[in-house]
C-alpha atoms as a PDB file:
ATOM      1  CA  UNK A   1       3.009   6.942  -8.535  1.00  0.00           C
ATOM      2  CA  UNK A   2       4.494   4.335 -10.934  1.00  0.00           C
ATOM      3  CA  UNK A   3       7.738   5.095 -12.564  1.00  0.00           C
ATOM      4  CA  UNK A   4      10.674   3.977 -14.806  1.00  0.00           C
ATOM      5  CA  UNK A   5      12.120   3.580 -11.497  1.00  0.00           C
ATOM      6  CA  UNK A   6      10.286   1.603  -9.761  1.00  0.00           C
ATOM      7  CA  UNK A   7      11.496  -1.499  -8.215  1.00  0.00           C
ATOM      8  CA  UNK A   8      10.467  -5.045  -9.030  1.00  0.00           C
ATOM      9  CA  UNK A   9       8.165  -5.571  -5.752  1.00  0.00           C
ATOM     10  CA  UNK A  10       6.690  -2.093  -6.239  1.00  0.00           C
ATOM     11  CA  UNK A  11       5.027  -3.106  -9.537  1.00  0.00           C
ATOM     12  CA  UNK A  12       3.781  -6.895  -8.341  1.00  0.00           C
ATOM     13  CA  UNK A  13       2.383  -4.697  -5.493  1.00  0.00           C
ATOM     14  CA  UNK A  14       0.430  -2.269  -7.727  1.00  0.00           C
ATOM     15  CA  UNK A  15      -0.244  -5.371  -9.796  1.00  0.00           C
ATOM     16  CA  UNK A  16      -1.680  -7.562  -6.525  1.00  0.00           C
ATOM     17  CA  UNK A  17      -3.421  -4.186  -5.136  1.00  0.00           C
ATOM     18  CA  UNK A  18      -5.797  -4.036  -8.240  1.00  0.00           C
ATOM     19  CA  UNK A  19      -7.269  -7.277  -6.650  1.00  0.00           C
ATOM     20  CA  UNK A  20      -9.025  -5.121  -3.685  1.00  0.00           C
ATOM     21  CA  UNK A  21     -12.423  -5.321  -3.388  1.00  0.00           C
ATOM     22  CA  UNK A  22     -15.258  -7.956  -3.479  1.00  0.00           C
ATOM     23  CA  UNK A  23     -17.694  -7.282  -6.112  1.00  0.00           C
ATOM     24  CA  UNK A  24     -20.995  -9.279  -5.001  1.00  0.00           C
ATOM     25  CA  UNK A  25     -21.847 -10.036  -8.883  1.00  0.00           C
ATOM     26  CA  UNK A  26     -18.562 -11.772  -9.591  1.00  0.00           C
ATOM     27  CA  UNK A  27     -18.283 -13.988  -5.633  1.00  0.00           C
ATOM     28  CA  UNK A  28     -17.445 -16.861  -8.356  1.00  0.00           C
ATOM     29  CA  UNK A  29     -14.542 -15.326  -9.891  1.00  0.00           C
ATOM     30  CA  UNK A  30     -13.166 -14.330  -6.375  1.00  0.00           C
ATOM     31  CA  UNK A  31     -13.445 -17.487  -4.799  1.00  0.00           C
ATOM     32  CA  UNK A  32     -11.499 -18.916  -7.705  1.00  0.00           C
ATOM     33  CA  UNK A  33      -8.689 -16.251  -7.781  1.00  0.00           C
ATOM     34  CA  UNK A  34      -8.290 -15.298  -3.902  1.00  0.00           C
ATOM     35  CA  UNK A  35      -5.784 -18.044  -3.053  1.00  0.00           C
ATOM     36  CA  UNK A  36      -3.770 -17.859  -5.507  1.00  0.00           C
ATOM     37  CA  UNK A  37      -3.759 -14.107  -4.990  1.00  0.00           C
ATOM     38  CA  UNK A  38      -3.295 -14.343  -1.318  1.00  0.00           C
ATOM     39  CA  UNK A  39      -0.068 -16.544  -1.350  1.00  0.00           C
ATOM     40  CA  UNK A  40       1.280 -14.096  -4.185  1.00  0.00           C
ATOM     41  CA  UNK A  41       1.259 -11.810  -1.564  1.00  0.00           C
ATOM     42  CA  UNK A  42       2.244 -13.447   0.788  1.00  0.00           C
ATOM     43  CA  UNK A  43       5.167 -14.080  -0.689  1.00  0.00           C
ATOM     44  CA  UNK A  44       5.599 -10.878  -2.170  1.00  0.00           C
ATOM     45  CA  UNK A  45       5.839  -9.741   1.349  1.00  0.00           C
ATOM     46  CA  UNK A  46       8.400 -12.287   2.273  1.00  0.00           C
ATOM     47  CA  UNK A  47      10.640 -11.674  -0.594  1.00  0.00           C
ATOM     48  CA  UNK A  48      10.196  -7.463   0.905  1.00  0.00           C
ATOM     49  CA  UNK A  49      10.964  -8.427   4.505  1.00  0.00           C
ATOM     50  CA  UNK A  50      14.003 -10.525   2.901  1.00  0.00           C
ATOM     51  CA  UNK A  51      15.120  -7.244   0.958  1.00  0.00           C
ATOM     52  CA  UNK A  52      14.639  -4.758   4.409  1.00  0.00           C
ATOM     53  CA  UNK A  53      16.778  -7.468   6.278  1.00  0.00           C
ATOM     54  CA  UNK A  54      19.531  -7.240   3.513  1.00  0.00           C
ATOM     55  CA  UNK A  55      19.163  -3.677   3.379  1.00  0.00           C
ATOM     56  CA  UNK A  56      19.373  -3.307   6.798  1.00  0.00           C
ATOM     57  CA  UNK A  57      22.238  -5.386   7.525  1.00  0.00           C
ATOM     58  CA  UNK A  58      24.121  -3.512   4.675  1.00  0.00           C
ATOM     59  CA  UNK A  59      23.488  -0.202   6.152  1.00  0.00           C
ATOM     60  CA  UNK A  60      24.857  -1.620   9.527  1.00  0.00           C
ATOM     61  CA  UNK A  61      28.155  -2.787   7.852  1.00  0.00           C
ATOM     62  CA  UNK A  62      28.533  -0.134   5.905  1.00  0.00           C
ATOM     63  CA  UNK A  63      27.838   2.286   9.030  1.00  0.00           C
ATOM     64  CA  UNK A  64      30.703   0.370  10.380  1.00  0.00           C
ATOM     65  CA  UNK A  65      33.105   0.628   7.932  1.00  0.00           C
ATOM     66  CA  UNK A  66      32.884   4.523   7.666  1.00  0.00           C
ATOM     67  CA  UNK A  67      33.081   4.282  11.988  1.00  0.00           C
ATOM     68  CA  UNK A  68      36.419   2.708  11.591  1.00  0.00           C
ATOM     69  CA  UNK A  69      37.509   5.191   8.673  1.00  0.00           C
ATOM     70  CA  UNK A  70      36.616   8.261  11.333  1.00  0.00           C
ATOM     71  CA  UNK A  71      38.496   6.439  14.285  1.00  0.00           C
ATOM     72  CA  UNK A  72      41.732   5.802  11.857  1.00  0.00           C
ATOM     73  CA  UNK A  73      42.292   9.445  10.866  1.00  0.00           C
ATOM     74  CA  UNK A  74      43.366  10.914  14.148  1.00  0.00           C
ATOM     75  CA  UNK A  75      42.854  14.649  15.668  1.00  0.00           C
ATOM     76  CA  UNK A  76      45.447  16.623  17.188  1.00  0.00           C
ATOM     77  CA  UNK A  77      46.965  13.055  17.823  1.00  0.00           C
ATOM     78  CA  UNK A  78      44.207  11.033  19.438  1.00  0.00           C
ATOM     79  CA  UNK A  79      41.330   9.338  18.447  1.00  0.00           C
ATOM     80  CA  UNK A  80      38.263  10.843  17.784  1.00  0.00           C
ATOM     81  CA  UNK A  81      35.717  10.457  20.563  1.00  0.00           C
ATOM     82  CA  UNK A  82      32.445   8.268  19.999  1.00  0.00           C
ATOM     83  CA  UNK A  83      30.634  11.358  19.962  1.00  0.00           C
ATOM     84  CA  UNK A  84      32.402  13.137  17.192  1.00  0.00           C
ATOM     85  CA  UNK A  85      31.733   9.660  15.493  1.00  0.00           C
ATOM     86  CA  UNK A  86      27.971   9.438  15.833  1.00  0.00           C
ATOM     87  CA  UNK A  87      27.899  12.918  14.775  1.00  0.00           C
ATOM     88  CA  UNK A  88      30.165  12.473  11.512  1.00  0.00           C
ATOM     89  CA  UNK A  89      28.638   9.049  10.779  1.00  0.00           C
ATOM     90  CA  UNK A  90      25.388  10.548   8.855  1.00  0.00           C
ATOM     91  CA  UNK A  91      27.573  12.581   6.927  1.00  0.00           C
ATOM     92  CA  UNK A  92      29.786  10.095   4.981  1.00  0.00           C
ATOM     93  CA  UNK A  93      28.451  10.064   1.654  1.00  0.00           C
ATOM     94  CA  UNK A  94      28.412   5.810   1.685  1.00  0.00           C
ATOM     95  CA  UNK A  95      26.231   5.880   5.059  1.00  0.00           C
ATOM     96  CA  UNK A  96      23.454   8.294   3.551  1.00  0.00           C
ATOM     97  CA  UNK A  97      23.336   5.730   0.256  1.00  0.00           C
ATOM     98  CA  UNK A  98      22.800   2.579   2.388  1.00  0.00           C
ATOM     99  CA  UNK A  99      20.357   4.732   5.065  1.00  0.00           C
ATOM    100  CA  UNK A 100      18.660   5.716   2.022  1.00  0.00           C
ATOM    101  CA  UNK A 101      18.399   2.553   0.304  1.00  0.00           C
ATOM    102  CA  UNK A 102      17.236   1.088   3.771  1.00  0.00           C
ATOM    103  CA  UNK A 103      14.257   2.994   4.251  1.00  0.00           C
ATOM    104  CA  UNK A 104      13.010   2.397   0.347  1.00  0.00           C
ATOM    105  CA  UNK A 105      13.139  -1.250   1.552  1.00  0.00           C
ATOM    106  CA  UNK A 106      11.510  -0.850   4.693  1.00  0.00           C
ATOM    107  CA  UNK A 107       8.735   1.322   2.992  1.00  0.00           C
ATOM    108  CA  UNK A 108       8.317  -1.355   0.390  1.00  0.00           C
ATOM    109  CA  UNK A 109       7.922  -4.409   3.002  1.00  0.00           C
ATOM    110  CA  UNK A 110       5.611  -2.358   4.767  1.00  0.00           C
ATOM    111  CA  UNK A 111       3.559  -1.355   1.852  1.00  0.00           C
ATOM    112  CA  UNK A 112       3.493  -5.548   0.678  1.00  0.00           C
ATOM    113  CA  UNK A 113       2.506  -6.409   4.432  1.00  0.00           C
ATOM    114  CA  UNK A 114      -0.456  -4.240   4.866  1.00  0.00           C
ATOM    115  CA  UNK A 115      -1.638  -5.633   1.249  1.00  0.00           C
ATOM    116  CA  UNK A 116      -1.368  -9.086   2.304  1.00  0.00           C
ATOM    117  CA  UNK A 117      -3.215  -8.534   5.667  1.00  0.00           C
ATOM    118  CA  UNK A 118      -5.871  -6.631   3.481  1.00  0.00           C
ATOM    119  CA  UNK A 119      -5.784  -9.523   1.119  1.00  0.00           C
ATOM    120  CA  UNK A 120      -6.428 -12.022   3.856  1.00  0.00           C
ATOM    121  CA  UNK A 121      -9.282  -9.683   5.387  1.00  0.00           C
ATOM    122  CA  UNK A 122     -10.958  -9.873   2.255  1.00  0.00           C
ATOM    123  CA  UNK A 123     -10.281 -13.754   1.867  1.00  0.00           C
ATOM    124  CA  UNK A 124     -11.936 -14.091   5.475  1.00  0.00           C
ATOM    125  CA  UNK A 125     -15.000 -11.535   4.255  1.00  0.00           C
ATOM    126  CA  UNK A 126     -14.983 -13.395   0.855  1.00  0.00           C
ATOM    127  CA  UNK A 127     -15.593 -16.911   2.762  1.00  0.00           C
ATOM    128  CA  UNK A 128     -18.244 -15.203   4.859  1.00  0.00           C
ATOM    129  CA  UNK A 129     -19.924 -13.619   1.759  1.00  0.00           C
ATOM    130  CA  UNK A 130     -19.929 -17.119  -0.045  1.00  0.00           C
ATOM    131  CA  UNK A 131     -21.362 -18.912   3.294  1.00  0.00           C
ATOM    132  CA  UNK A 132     -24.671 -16.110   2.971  1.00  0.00           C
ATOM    133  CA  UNK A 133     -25.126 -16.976  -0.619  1.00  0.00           C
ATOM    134  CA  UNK A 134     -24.915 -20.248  -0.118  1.00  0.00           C
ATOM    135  CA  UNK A 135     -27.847 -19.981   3.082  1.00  0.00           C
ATOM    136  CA  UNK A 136     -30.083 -18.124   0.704  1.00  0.00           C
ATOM    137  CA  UNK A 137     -29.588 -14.515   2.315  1.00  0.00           C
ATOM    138  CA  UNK A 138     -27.798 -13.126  -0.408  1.00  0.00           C
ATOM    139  CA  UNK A 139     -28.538 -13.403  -3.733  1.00  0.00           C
ATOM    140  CA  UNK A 140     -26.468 -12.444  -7.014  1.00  0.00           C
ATOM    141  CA  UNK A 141     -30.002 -11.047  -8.193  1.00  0.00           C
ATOM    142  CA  UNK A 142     -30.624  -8.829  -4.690  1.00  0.00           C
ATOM    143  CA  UNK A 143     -26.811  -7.838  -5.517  1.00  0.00           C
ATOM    144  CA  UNK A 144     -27.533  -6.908  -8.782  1.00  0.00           C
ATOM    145  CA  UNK A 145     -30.969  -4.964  -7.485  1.00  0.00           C
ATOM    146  CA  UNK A 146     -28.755  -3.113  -4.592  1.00  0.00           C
ATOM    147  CA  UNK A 147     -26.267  -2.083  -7.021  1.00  0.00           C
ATOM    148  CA  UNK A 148     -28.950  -1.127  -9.724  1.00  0.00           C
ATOM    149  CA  UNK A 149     -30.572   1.366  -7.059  1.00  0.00           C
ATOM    150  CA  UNK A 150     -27.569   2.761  -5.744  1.00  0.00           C
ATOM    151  CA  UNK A 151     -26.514   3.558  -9.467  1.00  0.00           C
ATOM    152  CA  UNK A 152     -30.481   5.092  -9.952  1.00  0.00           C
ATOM    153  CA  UNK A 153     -30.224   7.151  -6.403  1.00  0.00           C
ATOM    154  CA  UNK A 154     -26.719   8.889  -7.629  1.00  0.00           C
ATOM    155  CA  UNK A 155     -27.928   9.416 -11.221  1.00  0.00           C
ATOM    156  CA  UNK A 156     -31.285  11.121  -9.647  1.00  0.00           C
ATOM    157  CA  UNK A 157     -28.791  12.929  -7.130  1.00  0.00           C
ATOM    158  CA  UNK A 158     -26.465  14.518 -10.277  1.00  0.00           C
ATOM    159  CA  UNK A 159     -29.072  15.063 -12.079  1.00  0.00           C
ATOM    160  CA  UNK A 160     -31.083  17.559  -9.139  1.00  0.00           C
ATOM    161  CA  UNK A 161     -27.668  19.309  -8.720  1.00  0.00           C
ATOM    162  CA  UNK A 162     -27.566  19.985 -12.330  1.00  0.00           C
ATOM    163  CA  UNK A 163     -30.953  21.357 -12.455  1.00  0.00           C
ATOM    164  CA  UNK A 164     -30.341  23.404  -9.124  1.00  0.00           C
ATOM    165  CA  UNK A 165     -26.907  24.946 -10.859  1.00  0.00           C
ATOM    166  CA  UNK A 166     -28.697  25.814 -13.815  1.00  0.00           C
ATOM    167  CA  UNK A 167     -32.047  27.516 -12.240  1.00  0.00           C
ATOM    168  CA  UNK A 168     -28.870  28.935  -9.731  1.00  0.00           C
ATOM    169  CA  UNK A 169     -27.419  30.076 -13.334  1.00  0.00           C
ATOM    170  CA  UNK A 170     -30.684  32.044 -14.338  1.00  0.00           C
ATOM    171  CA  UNK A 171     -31.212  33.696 -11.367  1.00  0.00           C
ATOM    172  CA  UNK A 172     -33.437  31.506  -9.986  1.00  0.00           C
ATOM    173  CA  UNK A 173     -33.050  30.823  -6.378  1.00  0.00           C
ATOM    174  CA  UNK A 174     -33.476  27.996  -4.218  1.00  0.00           C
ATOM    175  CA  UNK A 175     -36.401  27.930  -1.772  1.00  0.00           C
ATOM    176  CA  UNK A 176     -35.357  28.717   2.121  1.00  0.00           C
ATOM    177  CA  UNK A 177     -36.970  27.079   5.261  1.00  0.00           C
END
């Protein structure tokens, strides 16, 4: 989903999202980067809320403006009726830039809040994962040994489907129950 036209706080939040994900082999290199990472975010997300506030209160004074346009241009002598307004309002060219630009900030301080929560999930699980290693129920050698199998079990796996497909290829069928 990047672009050319991406904003600023789109690309520090694709570059703070690569930080997802605790890798039991490397608790070390977490513990070292995680707060530095967290307030990152953390102030990523501040600097989006700050944007969707300005955004926001853009759109509102812009909405405004085109309000008072509409009410200054009068029909068959009067003014137009707050109805007619709220119904012309989403048309004016000025209104649909500002709504627009509105909801690409609200989208992006949404997008840098749920990363920072996530972020500070992991910090908590990262803390929780140090305090087992460091009570001898995890070790960086069982991690290693858990990963190992799990890599073993899904090379067996691809390797029986690739057998299967191929008798499956030669006309040999599987056996039923």
């Amino acid at each position: 989903m990047e672009s050319d036209t991406q904003s600023a706080l789109l690309r520090r939040y694709y570059d703070l999202r690569t930080y997802l994900g605790i890798d039991l082999l490397e608790l070390d290199r977490a513990y070292m980067q995680t707060p530095r990472i967290l307030q990152e975010a953390g102030e990523l997300s501040a600097e989006a809320d700050a944007t969707e506030m300005t955004a926001r209160h853009t759109y509102d004074i812009i909405k405004a403006e085109a309000g008072a346009r509409i009410r200054s241009v009068l029909v068959a002598g009067k003014e137009p009726s707050e109805a007619r307004i709220d119904k012309l309002l989403p048309l004016e060219p000025e209104v649909q830039d500002a709504r627009v630009a509105h909801d690409k900030a609200r989208y992006e301080a949404q997008i840098c809040q749920i990363l920072y929560r996530s972020l500070d999930t992991q910090s908590r699980i990262l803390g929780k994962a140090s305090d087992m290693v460091m009570g001898g129920y995890v070790s960086p050698s069982a991690a290693y040994a858990r990963d190992q199998r799990h890599s073993d079990i899904r090379r067996a796996q691809v390797e029986a489907d690739a057998q299967t497909r191929e008798k499956e290829r030669h006309g040999i069928s599987r056996p039923t129950d």
